[in-house]
PDB file of N, CA and C in Angstrom:
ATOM      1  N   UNK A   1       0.818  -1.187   0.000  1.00  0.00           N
ATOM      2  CA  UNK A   1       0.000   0.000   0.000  1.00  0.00           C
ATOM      3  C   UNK A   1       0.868   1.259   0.000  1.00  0.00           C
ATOM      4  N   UNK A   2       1.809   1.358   0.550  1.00  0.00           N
ATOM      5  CA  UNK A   2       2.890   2.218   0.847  1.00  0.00           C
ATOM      6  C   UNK A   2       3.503   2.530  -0.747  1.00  0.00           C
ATOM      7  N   UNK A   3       3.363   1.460  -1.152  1.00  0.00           N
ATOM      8  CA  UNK A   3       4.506   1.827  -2.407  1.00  0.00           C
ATOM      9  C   UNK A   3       3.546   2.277  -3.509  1.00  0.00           C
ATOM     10  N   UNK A   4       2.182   1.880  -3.631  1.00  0.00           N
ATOM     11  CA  UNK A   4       1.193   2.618  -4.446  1.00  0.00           C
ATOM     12  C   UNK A   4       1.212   4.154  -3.954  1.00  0.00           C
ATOM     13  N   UNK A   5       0.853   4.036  -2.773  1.00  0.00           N
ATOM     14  CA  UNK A   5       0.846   5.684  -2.236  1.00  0.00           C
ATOM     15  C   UNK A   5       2.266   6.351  -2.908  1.00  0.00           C
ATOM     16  N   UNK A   6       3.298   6.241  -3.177  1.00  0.00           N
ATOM     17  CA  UNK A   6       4.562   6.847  -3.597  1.00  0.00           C
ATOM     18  C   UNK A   6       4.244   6.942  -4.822  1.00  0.00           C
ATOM     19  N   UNK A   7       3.876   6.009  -5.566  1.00  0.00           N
ATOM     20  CA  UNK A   7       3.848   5.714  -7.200  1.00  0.00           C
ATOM     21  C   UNK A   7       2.862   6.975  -7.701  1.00  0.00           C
ATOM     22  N   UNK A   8       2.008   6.683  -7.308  1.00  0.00           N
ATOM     23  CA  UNK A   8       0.682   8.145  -7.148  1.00  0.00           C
ATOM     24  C   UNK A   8       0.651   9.553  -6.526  1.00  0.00           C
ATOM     25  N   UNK A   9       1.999   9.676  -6.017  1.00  0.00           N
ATOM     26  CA  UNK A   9       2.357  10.933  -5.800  1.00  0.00           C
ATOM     27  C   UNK A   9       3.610  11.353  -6.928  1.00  0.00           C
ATOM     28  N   UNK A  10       4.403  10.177  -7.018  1.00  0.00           N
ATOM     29  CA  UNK A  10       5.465  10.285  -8.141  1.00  0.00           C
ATOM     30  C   UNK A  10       4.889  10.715  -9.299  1.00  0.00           C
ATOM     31  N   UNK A  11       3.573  10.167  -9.846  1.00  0.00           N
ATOM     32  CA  UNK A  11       2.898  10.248 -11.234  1.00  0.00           C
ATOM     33  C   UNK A  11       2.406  11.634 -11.008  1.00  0.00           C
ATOM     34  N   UNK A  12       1.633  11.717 -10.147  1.00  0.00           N
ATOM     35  CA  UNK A  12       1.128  13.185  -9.864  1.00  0.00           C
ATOM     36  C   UNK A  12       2.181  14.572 -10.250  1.00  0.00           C
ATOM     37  N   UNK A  13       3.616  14.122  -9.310  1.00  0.00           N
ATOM     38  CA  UNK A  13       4.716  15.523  -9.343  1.00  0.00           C
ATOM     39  C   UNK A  13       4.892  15.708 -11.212  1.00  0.00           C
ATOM     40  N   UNK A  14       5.569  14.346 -11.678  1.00  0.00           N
ATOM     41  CA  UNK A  14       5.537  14.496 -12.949  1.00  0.00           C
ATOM     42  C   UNK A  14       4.623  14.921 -13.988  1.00  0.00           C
ATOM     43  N   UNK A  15       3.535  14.384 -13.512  1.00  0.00           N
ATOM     44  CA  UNK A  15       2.681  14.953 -14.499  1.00  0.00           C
ATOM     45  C   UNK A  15       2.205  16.591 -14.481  1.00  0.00           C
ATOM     46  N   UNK A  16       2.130  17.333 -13.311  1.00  0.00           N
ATOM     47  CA  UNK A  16       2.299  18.156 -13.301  1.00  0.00           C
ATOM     48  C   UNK A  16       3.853  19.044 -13.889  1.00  0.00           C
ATOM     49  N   UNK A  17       4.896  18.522 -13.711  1.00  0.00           N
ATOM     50  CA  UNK A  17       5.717  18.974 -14.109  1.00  0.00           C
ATOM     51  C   UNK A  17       5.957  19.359 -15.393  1.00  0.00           C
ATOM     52  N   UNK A  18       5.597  18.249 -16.429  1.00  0.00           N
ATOM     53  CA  UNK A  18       5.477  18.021 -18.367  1.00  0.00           C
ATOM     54  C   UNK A  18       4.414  18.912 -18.534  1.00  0.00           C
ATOM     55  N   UNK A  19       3.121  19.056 -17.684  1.00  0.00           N
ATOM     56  CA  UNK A  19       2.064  19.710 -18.162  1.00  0.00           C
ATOM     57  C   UNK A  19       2.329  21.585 -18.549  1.00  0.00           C
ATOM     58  N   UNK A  20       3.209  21.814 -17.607  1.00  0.00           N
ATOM     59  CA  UNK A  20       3.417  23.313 -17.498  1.00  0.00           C
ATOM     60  C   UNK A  20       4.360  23.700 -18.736  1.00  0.00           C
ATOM     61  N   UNK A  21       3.637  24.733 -19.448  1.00  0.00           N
ATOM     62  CA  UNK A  21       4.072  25.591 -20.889  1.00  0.00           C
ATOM     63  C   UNK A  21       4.964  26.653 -20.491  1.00  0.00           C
ATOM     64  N   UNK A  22       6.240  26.584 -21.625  1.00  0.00           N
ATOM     65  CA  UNK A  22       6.965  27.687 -21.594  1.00  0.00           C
ATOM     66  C   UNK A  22       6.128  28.575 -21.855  1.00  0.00           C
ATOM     67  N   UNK A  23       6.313  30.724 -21.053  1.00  0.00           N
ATOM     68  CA  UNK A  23       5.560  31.178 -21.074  1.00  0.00           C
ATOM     69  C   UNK A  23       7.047  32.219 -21.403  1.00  0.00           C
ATOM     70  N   UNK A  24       7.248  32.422 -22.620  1.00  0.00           N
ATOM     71  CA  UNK A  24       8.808  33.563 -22.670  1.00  0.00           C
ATOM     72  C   UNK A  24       8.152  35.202 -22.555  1.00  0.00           C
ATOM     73  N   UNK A  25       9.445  35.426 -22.575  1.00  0.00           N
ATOM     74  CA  UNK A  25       9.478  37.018 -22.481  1.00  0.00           C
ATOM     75  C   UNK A  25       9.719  37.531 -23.432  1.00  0.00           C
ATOM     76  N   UNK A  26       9.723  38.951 -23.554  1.00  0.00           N
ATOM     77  CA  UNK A  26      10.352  39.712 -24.798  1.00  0.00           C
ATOM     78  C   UNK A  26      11.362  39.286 -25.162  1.00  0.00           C
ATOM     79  N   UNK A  27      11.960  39.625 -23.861  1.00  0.00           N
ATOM     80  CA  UNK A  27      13.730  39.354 -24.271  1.00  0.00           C
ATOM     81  C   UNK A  27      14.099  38.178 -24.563  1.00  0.00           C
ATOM     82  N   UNK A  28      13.532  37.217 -24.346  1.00  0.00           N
ATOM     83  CA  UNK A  28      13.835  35.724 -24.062  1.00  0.00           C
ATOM     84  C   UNK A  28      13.774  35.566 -25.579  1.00  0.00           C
ATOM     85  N   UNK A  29      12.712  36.135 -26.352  1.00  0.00           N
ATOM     86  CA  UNK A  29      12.413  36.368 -27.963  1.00  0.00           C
ATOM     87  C   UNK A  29      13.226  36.998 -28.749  1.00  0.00           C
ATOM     88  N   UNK A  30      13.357  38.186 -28.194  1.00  0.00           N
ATOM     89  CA  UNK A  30      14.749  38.816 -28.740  1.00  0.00           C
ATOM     90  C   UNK A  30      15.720  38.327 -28.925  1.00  0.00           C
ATOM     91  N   UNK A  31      16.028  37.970 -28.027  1.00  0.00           N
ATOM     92  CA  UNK A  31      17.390  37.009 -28.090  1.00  0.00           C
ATOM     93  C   UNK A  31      17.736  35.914 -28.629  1.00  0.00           C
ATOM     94  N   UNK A  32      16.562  35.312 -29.131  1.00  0.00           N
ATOM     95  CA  UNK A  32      16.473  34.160 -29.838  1.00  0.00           C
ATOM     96  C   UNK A  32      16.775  34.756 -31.117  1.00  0.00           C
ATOM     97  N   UNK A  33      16.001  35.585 -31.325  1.00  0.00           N
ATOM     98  CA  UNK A  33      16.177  35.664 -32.682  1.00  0.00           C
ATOM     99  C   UNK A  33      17.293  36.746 -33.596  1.00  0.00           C
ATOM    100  N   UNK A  34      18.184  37.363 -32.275  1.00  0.00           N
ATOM    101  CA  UNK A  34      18.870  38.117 -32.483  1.00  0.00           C
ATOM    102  C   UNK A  34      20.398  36.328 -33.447  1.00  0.00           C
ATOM    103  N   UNK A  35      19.472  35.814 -32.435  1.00  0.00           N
ATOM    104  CA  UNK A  35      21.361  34.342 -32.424  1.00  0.00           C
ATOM    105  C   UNK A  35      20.675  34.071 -33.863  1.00  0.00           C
ATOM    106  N   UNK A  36      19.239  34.003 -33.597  1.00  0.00           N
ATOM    107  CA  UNK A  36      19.069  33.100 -35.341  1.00  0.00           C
ATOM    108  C   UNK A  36      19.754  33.880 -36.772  1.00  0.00           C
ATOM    109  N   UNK A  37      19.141  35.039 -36.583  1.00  0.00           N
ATOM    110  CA  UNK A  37      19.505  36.121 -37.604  1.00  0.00           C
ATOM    111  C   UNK A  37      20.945  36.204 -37.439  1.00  0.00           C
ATOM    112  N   UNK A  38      22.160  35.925 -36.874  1.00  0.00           N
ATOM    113  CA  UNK A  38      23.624  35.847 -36.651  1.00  0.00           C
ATOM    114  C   UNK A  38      24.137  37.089 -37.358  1.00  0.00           C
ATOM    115  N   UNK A  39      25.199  36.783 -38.216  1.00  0.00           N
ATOM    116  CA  UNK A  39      25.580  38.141 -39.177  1.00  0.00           C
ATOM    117  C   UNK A  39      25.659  37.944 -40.598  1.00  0.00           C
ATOM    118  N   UNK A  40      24.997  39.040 -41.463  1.00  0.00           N
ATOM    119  CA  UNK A  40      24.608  38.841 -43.047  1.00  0.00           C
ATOM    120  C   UNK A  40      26.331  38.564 -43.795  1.00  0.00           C
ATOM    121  N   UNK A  41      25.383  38.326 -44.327  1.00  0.00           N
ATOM    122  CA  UNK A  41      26.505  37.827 -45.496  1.00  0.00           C
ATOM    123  C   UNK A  41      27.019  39.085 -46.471  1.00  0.00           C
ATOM    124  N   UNK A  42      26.199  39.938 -46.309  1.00  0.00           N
ATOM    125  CA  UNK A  42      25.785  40.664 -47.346  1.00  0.00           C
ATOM    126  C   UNK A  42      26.331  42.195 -46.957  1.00  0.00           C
ATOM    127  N   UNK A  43      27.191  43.286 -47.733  1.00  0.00           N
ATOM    128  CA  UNK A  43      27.389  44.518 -46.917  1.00  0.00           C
ATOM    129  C   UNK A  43      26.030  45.456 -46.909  1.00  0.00           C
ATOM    130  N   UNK A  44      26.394  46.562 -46.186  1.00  0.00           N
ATOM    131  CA  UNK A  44      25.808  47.718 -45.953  1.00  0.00           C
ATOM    132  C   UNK A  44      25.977  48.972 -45.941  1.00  0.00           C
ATOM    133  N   UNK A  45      25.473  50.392 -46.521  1.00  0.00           N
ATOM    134  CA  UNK A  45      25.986  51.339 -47.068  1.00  0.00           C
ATOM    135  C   UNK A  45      25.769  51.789 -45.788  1.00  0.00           C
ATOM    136  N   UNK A  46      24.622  51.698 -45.095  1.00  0.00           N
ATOM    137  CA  UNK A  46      24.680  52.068 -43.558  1.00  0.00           C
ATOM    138  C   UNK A  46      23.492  51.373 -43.148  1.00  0.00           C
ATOM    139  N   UNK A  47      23.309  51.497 -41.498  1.00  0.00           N
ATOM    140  CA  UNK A  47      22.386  50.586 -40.926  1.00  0.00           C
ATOM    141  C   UNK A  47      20.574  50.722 -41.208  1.00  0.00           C
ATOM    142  N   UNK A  48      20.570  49.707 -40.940  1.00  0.00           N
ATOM    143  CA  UNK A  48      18.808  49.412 -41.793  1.00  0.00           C
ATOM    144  C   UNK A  48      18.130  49.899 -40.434  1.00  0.00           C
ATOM    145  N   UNK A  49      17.210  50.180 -40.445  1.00  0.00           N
ATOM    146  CA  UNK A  49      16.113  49.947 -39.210  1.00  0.00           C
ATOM    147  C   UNK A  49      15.003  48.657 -39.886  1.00  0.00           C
ATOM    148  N   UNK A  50      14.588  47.695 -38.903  1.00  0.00           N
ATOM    149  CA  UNK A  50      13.573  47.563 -39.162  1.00  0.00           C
ATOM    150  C   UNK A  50      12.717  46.855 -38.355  1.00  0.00           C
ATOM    151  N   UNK A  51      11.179  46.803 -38.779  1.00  0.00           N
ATOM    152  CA  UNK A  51      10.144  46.102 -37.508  1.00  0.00           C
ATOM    153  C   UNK A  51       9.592  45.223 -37.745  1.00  0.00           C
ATOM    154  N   UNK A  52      10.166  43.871 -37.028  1.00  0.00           N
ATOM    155  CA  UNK A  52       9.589  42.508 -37.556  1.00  0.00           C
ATOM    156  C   UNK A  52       8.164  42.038 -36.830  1.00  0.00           C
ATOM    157  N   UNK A  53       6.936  42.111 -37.419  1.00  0.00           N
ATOM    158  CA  UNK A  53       6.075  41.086 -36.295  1.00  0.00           C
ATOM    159  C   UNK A  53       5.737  40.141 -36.388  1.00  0.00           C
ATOM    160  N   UNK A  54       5.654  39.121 -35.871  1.00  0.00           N
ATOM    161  CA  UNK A  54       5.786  37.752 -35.937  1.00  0.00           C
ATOM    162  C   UNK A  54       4.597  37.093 -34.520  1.00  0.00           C
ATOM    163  N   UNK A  55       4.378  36.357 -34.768  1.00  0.00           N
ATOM    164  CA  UNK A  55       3.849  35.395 -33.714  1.00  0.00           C
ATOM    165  C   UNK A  55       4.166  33.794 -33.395  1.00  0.00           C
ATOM    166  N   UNK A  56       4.112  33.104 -32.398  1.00  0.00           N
ATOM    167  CA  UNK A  56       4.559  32.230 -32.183  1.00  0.00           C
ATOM    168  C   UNK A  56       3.452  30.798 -32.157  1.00  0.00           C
ATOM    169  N   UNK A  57       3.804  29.815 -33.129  1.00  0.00           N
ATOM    170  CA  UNK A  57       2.634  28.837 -32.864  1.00  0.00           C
ATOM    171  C   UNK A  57       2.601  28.293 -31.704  1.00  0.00           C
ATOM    172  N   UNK A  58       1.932  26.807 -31.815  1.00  0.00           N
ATOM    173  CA  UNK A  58       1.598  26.111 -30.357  1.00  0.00           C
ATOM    174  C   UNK A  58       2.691  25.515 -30.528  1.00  0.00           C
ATOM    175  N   UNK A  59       3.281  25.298 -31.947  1.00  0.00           N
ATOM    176  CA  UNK A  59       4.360  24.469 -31.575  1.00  0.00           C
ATOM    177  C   UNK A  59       6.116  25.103 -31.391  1.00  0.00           C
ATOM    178  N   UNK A  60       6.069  26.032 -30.974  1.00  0.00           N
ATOM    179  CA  UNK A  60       7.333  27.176 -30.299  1.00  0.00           C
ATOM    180  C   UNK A  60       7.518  27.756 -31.597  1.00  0.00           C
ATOM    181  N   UNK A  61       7.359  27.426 -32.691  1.00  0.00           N
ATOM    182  CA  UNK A  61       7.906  28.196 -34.108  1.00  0.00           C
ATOM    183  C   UNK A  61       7.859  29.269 -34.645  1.00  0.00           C
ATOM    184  N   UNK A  62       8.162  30.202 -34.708  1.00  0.00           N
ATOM    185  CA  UNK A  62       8.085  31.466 -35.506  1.00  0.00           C
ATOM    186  C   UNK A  62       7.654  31.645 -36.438  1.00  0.00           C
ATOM    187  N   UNK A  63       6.549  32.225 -36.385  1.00  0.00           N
ATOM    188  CA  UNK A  63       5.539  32.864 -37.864  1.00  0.00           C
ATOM    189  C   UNK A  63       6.066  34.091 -37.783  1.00  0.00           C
ATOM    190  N   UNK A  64       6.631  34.590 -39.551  1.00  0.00           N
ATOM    191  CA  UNK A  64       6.582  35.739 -39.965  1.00  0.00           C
ATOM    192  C   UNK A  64       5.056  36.469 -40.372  1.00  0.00           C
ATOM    193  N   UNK A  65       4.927  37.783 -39.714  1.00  0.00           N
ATOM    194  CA  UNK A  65       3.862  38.125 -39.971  1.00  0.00           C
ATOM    195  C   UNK A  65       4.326  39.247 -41.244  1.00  0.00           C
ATOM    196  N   UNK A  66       4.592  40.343 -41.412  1.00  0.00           N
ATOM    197  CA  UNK A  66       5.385  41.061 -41.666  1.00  0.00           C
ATOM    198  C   UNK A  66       6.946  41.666 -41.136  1.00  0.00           C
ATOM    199  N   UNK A  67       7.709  41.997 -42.137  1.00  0.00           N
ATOM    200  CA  UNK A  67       9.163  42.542 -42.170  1.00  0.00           C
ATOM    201  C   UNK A  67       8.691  44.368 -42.899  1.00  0.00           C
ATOM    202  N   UNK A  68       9.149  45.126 -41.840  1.00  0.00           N
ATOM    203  CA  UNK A  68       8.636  46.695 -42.509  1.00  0.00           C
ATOM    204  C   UNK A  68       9.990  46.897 -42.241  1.00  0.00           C
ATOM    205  N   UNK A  69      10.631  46.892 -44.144  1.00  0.00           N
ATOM    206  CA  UNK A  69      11.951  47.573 -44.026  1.00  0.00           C
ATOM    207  C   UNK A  69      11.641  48.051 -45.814  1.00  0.00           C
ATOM    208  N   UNK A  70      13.071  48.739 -46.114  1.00  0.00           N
ATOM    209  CA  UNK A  70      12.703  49.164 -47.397  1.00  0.00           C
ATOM    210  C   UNK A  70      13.620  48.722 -48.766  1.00  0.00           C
ATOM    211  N   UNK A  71      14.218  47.647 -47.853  1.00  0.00           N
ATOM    212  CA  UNK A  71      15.452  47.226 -48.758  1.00  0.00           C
ATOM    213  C   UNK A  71      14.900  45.286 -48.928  1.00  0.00           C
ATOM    214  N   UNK A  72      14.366  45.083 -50.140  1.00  0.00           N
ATOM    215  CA  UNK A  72      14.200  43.652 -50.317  1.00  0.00           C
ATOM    216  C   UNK A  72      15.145  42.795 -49.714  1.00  0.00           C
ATOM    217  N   UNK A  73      15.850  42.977 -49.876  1.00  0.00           N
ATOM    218  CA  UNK A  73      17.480  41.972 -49.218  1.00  0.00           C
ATOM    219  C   UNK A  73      17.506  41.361 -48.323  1.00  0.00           C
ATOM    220  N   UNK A  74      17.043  42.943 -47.862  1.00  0.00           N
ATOM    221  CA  UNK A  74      16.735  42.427 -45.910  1.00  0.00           C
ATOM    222  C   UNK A  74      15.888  42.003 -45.357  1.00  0.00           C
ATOM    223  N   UNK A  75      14.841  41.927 -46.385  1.00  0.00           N
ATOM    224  CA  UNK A  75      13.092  41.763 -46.194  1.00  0.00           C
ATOM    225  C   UNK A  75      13.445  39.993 -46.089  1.00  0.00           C
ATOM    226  N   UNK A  76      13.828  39.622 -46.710  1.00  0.00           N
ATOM    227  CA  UNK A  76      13.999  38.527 -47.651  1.00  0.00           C
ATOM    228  C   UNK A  76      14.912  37.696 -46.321  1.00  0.00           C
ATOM    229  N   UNK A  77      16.345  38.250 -46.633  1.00  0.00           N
ATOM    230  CA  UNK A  77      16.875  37.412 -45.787  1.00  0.00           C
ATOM    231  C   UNK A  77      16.258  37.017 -43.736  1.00  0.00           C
ATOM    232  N   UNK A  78      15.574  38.443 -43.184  1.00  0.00           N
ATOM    233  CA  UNK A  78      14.587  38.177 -41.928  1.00  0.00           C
ATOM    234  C   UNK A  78      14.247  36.900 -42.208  1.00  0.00           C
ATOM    235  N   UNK A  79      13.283  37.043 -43.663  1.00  0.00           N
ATOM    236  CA  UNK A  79      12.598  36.096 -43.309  1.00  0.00           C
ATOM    237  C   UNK A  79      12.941  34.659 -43.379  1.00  0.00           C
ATOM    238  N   UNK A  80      13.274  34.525 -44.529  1.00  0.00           N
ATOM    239  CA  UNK A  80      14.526  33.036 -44.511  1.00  0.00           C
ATOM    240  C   UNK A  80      15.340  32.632 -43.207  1.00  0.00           C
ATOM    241  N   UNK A  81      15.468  33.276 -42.688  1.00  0.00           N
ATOM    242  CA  UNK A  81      16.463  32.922 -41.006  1.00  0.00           C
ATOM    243  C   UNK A  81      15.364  32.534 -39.868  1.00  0.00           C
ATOM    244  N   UNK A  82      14.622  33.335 -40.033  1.00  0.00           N
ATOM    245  CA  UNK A  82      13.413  32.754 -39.302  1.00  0.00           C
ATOM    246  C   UNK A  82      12.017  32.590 -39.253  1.00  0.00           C
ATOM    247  N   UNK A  83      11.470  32.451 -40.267  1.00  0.00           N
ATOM    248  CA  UNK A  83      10.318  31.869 -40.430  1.00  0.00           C
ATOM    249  C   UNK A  83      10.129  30.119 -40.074  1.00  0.00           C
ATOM    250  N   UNK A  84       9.243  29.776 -39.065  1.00  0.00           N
ATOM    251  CA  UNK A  84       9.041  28.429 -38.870  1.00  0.00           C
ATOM    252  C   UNK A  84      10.414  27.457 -38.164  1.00  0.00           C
ATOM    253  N   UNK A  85      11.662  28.716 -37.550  1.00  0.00           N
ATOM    254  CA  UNK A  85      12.388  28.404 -36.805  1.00  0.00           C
ATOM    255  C   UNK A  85      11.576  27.618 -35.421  1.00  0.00           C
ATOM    256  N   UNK A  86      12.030  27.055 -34.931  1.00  0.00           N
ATOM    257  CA  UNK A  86      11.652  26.361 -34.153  1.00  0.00           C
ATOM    258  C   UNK A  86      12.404  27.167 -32.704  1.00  0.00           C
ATOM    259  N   UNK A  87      11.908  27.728 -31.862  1.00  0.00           N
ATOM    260  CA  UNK A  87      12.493  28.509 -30.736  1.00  0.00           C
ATOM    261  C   UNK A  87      12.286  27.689 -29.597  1.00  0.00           C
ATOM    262  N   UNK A  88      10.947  27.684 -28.696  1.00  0.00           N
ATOM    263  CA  UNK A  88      10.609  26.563 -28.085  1.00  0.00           C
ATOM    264  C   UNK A  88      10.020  25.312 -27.779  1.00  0.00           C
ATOM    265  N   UNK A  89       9.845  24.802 -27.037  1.00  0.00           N
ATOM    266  CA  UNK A  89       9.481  23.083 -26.900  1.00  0.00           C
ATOM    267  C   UNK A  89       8.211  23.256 -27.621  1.00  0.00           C
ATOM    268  N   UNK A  90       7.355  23.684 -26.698  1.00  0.00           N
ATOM    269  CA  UNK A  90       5.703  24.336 -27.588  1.00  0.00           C
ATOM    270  C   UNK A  90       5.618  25.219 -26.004  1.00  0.00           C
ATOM    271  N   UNK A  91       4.383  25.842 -26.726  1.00  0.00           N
ATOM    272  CA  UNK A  91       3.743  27.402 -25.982  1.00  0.00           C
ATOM    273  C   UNK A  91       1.911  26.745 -25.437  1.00  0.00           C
ATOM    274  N   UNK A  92       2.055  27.299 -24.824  1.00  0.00           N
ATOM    275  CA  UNK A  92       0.101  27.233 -24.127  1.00  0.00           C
ATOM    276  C   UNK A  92      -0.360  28.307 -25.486  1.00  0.00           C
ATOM    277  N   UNK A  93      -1.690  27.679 -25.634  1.00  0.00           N
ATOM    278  CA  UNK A  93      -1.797  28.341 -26.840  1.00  0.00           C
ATOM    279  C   UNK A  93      -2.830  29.497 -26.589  1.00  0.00           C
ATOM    280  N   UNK A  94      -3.139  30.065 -24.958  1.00  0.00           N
ATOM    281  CA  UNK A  94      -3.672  31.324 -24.438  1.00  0.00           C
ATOM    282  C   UNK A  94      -2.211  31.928 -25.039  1.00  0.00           C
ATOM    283  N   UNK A  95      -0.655  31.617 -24.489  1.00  0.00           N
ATOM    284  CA  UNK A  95       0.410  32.733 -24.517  1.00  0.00           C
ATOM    285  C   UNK A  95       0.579  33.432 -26.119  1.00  0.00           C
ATOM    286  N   UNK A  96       0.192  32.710 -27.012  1.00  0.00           N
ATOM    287  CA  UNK A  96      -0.129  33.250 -28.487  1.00  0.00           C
ATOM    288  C   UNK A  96      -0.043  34.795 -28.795  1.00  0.00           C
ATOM    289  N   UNK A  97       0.359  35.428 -29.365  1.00  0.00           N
ATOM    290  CA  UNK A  97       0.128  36.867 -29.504  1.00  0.00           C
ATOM    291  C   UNK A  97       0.909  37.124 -30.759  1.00  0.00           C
ATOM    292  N   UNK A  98       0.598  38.455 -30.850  1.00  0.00           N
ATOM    293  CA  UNK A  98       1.276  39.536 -32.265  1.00  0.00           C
ATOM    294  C   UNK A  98       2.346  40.205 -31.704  1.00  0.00           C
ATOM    295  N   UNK A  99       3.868  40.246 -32.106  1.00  0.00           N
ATOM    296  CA  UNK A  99       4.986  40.814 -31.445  1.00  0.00           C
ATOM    297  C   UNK A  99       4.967  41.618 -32.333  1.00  0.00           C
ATOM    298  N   UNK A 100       6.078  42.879 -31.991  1.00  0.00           N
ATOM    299  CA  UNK A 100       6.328  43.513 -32.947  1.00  0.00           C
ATOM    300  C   UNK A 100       7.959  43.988 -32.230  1.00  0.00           C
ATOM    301  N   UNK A 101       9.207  43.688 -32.945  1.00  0.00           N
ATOM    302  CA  UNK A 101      10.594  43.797 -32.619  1.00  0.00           C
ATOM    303  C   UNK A 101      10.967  44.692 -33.365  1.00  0.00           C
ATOM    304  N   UNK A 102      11.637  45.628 -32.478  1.00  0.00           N
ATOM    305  CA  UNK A 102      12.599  46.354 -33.759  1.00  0.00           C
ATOM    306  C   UNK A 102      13.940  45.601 -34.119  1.00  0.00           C
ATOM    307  N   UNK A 103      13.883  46.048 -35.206  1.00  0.00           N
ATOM    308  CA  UNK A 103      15.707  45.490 -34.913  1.00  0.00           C
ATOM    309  C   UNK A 103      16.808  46.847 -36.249  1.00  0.00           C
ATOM    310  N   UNK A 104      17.944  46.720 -35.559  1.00  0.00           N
ATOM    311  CA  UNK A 104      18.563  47.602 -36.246  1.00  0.00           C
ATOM    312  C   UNK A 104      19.941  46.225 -36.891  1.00  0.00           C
ATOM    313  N   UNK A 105      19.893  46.537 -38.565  1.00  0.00           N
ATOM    314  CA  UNK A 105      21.067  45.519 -38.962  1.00  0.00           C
ATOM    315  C   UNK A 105      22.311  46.583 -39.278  1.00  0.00           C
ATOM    316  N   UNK A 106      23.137  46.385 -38.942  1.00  0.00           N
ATOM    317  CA  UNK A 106      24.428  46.850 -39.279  1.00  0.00           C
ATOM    318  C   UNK A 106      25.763  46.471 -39.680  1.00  0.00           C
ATOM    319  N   UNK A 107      26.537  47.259 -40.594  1.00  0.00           N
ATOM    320  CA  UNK A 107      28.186  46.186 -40.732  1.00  0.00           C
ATOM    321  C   UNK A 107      28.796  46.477 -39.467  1.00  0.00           C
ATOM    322  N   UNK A 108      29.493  45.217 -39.183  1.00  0.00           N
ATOM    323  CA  UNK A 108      30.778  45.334 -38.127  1.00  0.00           C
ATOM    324  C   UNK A 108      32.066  45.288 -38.874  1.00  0.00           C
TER     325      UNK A 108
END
């Protein structure tokens, strides 16, 4: 009886444990996608601005929603680096939303 009682608290901790959804942050996003996007291949006459929004499925992946920049290149390459990247395990699919990042690209 003793060892059922353990087994049924063991199943319980775990299952609670697997059940709980990554719930990220801005930054936690940012940062992801600052590593995905790494450094272009490509030069620059000077730095781009631009504002990516994106949302995240149930299954952690990155949907491009729009890229608002004015240079195709850059439109292009955003999106190729991360569209349908895979960021986390999966998301609760209440945490779902519309981001909107700036990002500035520049030569080093």
């Amino acid at each position: 009886m003793k060892k059922l009682l353990v087994l049924v608290f063991v199943t319980l901790i775990s299952t609670s444990v697997f059940s709980t959804n990554e719930n990220p942050s801005k930054k936690e996003i940012r940062a992801k996608i600052v590593t995905l996007l790494g450094n272009p291949k490509f030069t620059l006459d000077n730095e781009v601005k631009t504002i990516v929004e994106f949302t995240l499925n149930n299954k952690g992946e990155i949907v491009i929603l729009n890229v608002d920049c004015e240079k195709t290149q850059i439109c292009d390459y955003i999106k190729n680096r991360l569209n349908y990247k895979k960021v986390y395990s999966s998301l609760n699919q209440s945490s779902n939303g519309v981001y909107k990042i700036p990002l500035t690209i520049r030569n080093k």
